[in-house]
N, C-alpha and C. Protein backbone atom coordinates (compact mmCIF):
# COMPACT_ATOMS: atom_id res chain seq x y z
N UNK A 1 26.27 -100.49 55.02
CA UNK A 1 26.11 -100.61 53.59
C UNK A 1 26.06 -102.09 53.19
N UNK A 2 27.24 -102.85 53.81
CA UNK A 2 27.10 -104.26 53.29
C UNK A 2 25.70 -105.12 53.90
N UNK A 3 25.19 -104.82 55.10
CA UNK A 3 23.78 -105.46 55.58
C UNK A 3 22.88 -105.14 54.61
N UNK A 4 22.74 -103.74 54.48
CA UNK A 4 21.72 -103.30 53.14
C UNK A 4 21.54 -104.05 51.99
N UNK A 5 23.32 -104.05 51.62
CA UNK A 5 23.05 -105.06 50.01
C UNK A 5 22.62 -106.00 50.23
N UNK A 6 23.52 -106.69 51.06
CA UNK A 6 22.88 -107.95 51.40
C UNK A 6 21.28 -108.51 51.60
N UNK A 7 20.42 -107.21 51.94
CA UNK A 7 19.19 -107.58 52.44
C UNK A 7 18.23 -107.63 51.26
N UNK A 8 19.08 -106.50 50.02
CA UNK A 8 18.44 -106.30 48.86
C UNK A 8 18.74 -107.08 47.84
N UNK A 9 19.30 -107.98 47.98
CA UNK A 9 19.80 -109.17 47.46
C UNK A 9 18.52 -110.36 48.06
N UNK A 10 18.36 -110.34 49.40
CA UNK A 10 17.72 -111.60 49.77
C UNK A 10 16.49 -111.68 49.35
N UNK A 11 16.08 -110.46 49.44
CA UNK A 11 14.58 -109.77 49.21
C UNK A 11 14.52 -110.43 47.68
N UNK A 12 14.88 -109.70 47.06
CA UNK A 12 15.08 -109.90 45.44
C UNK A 12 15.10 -111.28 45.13
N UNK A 13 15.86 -112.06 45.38
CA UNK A 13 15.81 -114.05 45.62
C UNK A 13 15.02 -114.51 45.89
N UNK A 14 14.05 -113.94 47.05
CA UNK A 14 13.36 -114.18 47.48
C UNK A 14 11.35 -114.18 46.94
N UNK A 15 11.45 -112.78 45.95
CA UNK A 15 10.87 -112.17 45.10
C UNK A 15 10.50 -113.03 43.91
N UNK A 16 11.82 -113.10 43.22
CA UNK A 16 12.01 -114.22 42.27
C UNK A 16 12.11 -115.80 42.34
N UNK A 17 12.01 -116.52 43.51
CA UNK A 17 11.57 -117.59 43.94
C UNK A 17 10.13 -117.51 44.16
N UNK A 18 9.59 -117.14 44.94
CA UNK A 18 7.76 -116.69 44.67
C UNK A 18 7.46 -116.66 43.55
N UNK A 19 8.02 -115.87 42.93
CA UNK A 19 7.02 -115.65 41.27
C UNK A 19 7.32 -116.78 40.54
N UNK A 20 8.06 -117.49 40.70
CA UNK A 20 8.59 -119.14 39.63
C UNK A 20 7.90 -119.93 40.17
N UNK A 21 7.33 -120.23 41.59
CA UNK A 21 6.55 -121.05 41.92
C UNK A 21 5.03 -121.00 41.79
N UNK A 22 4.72 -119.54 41.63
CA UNK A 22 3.31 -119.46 41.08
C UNK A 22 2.91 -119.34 39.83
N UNK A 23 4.21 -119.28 38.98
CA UNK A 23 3.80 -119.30 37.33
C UNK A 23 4.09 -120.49 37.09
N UNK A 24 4.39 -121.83 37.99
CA UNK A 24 4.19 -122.98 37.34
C UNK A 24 2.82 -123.46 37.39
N UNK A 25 2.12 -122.93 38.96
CA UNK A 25 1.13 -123.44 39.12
C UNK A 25 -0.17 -123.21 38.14
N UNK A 26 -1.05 -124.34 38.26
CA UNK A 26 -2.36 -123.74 37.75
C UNK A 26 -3.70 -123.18 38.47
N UNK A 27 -3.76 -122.27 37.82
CA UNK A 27 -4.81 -121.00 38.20
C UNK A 27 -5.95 -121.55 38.78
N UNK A 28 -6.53 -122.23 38.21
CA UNK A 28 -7.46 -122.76 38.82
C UNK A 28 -7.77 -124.60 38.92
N UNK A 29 -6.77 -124.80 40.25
CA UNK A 29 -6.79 -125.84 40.36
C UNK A 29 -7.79 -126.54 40.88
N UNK A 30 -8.34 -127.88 40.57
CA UNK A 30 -9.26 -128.61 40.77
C UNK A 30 -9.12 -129.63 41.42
N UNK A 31 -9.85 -130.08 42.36
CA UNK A 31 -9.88 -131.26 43.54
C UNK A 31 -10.95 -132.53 42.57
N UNK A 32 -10.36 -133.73 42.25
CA UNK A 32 -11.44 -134.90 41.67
C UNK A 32 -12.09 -135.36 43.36
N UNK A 33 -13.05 -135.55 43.00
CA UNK A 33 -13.79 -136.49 44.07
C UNK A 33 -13.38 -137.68 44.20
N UNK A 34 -13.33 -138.29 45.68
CA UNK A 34 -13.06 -139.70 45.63
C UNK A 34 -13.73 -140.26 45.29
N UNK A 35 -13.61 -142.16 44.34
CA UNK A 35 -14.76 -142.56 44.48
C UNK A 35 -15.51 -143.52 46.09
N UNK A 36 -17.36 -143.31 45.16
CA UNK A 36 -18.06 -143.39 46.47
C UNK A 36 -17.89 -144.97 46.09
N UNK A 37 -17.89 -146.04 47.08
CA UNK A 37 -18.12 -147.40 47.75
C UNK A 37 -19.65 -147.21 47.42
N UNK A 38 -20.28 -148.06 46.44
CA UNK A 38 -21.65 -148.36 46.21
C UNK A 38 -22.34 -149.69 46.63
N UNK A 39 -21.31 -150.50 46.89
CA UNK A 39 -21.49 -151.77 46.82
C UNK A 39 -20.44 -152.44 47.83
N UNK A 40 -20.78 -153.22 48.96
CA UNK A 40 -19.67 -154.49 49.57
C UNK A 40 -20.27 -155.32 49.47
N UNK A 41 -19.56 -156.51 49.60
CA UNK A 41 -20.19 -157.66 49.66
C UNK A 41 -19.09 -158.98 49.80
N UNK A 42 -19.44 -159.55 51.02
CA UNK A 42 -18.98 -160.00 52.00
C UNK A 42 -19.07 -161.77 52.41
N UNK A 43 -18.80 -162.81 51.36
CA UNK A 43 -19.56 -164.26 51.47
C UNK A 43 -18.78 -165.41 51.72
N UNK A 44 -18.68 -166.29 52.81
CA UNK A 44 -17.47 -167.16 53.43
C UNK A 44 -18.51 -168.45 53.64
N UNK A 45 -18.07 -169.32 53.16
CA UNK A 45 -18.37 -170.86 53.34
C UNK A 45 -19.40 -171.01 52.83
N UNK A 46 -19.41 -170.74 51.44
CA UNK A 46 -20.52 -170.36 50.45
C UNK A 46 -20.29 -171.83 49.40
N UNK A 47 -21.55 -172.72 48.84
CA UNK A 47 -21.38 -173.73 48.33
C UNK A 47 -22.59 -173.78 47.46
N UNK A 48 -23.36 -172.59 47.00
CA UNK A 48 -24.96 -172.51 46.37
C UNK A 48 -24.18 -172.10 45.25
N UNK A 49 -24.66 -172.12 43.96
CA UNK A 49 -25.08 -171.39 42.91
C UNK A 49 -25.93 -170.32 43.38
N UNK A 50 -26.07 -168.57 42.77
CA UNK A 50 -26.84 -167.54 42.96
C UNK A 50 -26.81 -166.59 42.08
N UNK A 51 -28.14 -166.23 42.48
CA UNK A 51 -28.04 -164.63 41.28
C UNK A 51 -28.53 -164.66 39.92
N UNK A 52 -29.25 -164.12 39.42
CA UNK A 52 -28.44 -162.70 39.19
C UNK A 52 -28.86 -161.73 40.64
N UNK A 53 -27.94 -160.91 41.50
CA UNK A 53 -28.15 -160.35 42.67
C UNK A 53 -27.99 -158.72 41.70
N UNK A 54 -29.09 -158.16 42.55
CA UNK A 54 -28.46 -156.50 41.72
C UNK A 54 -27.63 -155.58 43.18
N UNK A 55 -26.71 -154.89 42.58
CA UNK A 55 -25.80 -154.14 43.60
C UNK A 55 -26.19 -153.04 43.57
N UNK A 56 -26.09 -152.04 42.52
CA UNK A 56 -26.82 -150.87 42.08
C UNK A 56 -27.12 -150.76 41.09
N UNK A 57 -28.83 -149.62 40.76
CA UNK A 57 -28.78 -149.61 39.35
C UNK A 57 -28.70 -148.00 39.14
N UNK A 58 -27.88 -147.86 38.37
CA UNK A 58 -27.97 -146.15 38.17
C UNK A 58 -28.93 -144.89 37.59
N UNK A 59 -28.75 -143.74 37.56
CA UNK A 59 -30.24 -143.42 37.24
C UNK A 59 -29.09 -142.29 36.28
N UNK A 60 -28.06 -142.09 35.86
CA UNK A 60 -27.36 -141.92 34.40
C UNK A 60 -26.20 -142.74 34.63
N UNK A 61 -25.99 -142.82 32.98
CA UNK A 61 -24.99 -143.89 32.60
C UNK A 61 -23.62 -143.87 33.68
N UNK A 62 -22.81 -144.86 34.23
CA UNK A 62 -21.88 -144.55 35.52
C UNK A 62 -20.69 -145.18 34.93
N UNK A 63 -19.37 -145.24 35.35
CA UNK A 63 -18.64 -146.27 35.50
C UNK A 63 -18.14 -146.76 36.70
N UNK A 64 -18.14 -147.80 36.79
CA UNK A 64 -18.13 -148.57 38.04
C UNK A 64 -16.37 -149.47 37.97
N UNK A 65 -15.55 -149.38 38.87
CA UNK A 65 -14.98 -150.21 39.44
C UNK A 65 -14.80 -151.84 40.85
N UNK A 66 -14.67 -152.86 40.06
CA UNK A 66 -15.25 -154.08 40.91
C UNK A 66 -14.09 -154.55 41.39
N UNK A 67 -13.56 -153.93 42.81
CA UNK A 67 -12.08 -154.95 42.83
C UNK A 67 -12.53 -156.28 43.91
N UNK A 68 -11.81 -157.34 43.43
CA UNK A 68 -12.55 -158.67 43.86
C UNK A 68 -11.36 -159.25 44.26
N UNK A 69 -11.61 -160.52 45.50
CA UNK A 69 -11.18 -161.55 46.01
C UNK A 69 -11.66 -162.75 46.02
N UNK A 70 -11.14 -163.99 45.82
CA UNK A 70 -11.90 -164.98 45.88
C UNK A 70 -10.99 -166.04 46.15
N UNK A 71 -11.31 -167.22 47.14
CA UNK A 71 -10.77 -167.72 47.38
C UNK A 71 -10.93 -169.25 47.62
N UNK A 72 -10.88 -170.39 47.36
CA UNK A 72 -10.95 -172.02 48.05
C UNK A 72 -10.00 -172.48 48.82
N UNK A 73 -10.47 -172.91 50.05
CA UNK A 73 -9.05 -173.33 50.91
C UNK A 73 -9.29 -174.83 51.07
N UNK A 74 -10.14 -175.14 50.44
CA UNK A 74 -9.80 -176.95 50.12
C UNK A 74 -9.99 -177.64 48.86
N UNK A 75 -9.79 -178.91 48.55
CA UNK A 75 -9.17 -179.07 47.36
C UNK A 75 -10.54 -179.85 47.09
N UNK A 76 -11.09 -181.00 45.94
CA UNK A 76 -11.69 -182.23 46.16
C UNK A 76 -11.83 -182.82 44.74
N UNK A 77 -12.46 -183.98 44.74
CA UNK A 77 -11.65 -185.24 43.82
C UNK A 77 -11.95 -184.40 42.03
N UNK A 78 -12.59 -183.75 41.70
CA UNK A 78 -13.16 -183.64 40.85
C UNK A 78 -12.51 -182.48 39.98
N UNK A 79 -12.35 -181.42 40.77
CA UNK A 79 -11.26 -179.82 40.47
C UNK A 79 -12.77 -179.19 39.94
N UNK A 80 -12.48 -178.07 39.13
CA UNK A 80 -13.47 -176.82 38.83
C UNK A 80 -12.86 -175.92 38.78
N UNK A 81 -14.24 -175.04 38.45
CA UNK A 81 -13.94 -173.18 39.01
C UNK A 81 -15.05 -173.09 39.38
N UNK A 82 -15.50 -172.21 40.71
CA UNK A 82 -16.96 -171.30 40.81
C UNK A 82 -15.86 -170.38 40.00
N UNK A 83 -16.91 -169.55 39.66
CA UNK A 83 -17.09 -167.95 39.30
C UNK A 83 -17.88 -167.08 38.98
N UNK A 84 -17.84 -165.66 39.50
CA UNK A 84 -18.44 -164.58 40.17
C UNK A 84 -18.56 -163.96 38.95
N UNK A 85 -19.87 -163.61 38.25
CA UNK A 85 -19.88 -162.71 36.82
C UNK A 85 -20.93 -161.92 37.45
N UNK A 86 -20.60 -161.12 36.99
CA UNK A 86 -20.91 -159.36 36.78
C UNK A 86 -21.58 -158.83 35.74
N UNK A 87 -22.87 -158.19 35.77
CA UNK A 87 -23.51 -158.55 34.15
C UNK A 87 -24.08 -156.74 34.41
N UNK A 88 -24.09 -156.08 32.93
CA UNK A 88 -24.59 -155.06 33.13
C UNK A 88 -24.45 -154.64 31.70
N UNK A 89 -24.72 -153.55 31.48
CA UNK A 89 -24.93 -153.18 30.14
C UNK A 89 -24.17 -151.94 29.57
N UNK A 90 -23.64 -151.89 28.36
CA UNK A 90 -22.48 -150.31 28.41
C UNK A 90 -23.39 -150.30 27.42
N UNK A 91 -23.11 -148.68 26.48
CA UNK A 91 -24.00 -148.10 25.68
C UNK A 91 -23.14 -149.17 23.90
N UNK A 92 -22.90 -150.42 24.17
CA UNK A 92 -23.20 -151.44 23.32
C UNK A 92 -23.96 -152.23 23.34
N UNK A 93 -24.56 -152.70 24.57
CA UNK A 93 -25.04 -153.87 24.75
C UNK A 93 -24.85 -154.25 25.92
N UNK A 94 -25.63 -155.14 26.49
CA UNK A 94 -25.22 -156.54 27.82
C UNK A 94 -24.24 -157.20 27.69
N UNK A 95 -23.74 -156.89 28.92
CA UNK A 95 -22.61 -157.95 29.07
C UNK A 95 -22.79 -158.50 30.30
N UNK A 96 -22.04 -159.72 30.23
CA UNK A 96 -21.20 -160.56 31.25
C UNK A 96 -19.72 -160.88 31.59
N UNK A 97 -19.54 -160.28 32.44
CA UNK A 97 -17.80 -159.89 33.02
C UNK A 97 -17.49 -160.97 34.48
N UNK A 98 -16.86 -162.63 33.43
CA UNK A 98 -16.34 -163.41 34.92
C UNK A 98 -15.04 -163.41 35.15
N UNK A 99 -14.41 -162.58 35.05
CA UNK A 99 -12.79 -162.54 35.20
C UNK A 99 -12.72 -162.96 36.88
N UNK A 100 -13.69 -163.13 37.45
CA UNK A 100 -13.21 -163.19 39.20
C UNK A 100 -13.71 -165.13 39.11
N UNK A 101 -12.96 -165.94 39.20
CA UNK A 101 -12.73 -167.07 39.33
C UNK A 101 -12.01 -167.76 39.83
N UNK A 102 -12.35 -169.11 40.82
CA UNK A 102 -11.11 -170.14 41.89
C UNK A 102 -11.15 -171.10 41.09
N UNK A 103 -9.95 -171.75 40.99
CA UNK A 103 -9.98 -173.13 40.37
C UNK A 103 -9.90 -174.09 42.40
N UNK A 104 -11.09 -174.82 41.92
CA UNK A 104 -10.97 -176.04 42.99
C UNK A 104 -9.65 -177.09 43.34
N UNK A 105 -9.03 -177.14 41.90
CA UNK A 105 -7.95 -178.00 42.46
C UNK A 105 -8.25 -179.43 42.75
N UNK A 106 -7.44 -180.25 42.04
CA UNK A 106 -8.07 -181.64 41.98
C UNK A 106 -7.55 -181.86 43.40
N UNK A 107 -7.70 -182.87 44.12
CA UNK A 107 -7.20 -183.66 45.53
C UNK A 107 -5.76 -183.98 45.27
N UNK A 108 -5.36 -183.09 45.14
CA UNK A 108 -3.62 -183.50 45.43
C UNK A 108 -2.61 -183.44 45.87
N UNK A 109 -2.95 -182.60 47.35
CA UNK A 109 -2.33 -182.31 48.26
C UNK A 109 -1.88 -181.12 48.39
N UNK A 110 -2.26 -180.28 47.25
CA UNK A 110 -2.32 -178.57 47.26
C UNK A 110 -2.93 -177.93 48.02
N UNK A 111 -2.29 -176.89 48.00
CA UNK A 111 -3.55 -176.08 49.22
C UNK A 111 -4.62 -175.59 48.06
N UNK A 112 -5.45 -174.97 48.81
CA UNK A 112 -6.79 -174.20 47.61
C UNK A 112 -6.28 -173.22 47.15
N UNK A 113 -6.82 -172.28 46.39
CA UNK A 113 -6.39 -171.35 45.20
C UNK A 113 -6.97 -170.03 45.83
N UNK A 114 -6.49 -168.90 45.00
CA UNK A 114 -7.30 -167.74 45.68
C UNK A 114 -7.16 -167.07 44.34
N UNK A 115 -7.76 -165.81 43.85
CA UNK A 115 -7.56 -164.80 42.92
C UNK A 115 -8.00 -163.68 43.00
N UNK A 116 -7.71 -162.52 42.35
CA UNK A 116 -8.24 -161.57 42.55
C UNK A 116 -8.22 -160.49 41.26
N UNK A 117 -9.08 -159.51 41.38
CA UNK A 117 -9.11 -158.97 39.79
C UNK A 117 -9.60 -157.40 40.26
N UNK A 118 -9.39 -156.37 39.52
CA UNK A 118 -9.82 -155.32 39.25
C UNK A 118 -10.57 -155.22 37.89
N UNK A 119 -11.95 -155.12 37.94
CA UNK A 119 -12.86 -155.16 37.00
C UNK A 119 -13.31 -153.63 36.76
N UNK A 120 -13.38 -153.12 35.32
CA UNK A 120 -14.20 -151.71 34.65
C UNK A 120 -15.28 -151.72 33.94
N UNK A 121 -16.47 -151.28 34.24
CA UNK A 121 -17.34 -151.68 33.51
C UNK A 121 -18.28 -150.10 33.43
N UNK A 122 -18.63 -150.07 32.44
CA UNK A 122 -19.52 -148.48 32.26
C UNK A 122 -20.96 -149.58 32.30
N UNK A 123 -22.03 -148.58 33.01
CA UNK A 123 -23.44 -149.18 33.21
C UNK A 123 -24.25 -147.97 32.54
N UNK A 124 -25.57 -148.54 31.95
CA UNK A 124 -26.65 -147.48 31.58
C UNK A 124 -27.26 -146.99 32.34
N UNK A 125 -27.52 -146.14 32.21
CA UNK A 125 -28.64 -145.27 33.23
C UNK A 125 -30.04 -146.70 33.33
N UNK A 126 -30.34 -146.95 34.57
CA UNK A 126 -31.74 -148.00 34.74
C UNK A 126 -31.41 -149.90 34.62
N UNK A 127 -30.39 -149.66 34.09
CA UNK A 127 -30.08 -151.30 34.03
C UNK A 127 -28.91 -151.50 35.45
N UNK A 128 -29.61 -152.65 35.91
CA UNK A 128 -28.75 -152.87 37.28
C UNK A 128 -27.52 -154.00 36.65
N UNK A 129 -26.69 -152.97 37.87
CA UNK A 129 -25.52 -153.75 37.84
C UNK A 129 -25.68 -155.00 38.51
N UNK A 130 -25.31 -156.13 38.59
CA UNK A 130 -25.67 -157.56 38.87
C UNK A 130 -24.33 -158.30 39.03
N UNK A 131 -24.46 -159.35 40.18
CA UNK A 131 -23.79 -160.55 40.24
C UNK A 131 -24.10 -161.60 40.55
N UNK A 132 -23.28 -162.91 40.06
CA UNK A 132 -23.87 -164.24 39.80
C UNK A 132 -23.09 -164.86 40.42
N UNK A 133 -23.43 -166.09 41.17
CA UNK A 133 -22.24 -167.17 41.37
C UNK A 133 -22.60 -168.16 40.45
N UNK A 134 -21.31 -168.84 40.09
CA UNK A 134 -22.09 -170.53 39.21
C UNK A 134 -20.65 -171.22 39.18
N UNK A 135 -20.80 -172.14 38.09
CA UNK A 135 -19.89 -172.73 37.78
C UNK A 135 -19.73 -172.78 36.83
N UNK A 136 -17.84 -172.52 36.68
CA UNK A 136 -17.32 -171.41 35.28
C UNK A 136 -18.06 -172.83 34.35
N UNK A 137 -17.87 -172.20 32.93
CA UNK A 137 -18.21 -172.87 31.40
C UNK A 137 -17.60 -174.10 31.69
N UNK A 138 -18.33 -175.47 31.52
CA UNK A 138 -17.32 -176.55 30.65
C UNK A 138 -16.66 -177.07 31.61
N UNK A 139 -16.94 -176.98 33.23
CA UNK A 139 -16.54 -177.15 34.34
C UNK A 139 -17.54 -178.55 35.19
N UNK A 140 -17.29 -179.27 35.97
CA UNK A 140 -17.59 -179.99 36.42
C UNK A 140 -17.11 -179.74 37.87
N UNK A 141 -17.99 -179.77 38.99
CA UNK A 141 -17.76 -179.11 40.05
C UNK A 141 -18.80 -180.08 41.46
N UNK A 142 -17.42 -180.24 42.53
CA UNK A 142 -18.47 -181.05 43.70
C UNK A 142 -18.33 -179.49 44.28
N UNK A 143 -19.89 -179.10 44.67
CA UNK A 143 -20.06 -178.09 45.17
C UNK A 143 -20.01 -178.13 46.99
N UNK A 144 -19.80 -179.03 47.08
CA UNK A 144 -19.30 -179.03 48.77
C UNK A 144 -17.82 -178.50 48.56
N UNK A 145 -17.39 -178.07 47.70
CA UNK A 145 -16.15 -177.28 47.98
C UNK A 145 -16.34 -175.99 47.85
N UNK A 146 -16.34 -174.96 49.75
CA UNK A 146 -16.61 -173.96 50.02
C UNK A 146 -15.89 -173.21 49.22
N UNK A 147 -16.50 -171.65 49.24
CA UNK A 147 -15.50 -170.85 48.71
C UNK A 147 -15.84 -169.38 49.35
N UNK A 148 -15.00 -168.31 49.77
CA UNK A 148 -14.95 -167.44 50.28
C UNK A 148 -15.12 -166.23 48.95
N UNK A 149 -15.97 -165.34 48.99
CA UNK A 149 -16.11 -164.12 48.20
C UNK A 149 -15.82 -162.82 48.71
N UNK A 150 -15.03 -161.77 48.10
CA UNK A 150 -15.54 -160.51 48.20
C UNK A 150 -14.83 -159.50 47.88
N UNK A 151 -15.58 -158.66 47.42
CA UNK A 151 -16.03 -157.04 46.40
C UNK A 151 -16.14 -155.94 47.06
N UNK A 152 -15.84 -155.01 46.29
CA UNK A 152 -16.17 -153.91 46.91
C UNK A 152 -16.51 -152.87 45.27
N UNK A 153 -18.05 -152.05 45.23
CA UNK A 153 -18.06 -151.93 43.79
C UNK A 153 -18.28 -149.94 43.95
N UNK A 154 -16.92 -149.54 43.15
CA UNK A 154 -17.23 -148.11 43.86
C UNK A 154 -17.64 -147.22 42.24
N UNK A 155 -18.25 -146.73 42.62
CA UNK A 155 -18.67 -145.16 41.36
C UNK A 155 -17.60 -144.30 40.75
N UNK A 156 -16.94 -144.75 39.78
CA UNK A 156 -15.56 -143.83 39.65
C UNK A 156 -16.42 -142.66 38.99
N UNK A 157 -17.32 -142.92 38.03
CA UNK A 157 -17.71 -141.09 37.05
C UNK A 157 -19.46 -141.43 37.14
């Protein structure tokens, strides 16, 4: 008799633990896609001005994620910034996005600079996404000071 209760007890606990875990869940649960990598790009001992370069252009409106590195590992007499802008168009208008920028660093016994950024940008359907190297605004720059780049630009929607 006491194994019995006992079993109709466990059963029952057991019953009612199942059913609390499936009435939290949702019915029809959904898997998001990862996003796809549309774009790398990969540039070390780089000293040109470039671009506009196109990465992708979409064929409906997308949003794109740009996570970036950038780096100078030497200094020289003058200081600066290169920086890496990103130009594309959301359903306002063209833009230009340089949040990815090194400061050169005057000669002063510092090491070089590095930075890095996570960039969002929605693109139109047909207008390419694009990147530039130059030298930031209002900057004065000896371009023999190398600089290391790189991106990776993935399709979030």
């Amino acid at each position: 008799m006491y194994k019995t209760l006992c079993a109709a007890v466990l059963l029952t606990t057991f019953a009612f633990a199942q059913d609390s875990k499936s009435a939290g869940a949702p019915k029809h649960a959904t898997t998001l896609p990862s996003p796809a990598i549309v774009a790398s790009v990969k540039l070390t001992d780089q000293t040109a001005v470039s671009g506009p370069i196109t990465l992708v252009t979409p064929s409906a409106n997308a949003l794109y994620r740009i996570t970036g590195y950038m780096e100078v590992t030497e200094t020289n007499d003058l200081g600066g910034e290169w920086c890496a802008e990103f130009g594309y168009a959301d359903p306002v208008g063209p833009k230009v996005n340089s949040k990815l920028a090194v400061n050169t660093t005057p000669n002063d016994g510092q090491p070089g600079t590095v930075t890095s950024e996570v960039i969002i940008v929605e693109d139109r359907a047909g207008v390419p996404l694009t990147y530039s190297i130059g030298i930031c605004a209002g900057n004065i720059l000896n371009v023999n000071v190398p600089f290391d780049l790189f991106f990776t630009v993935e399709q979030l929607q």
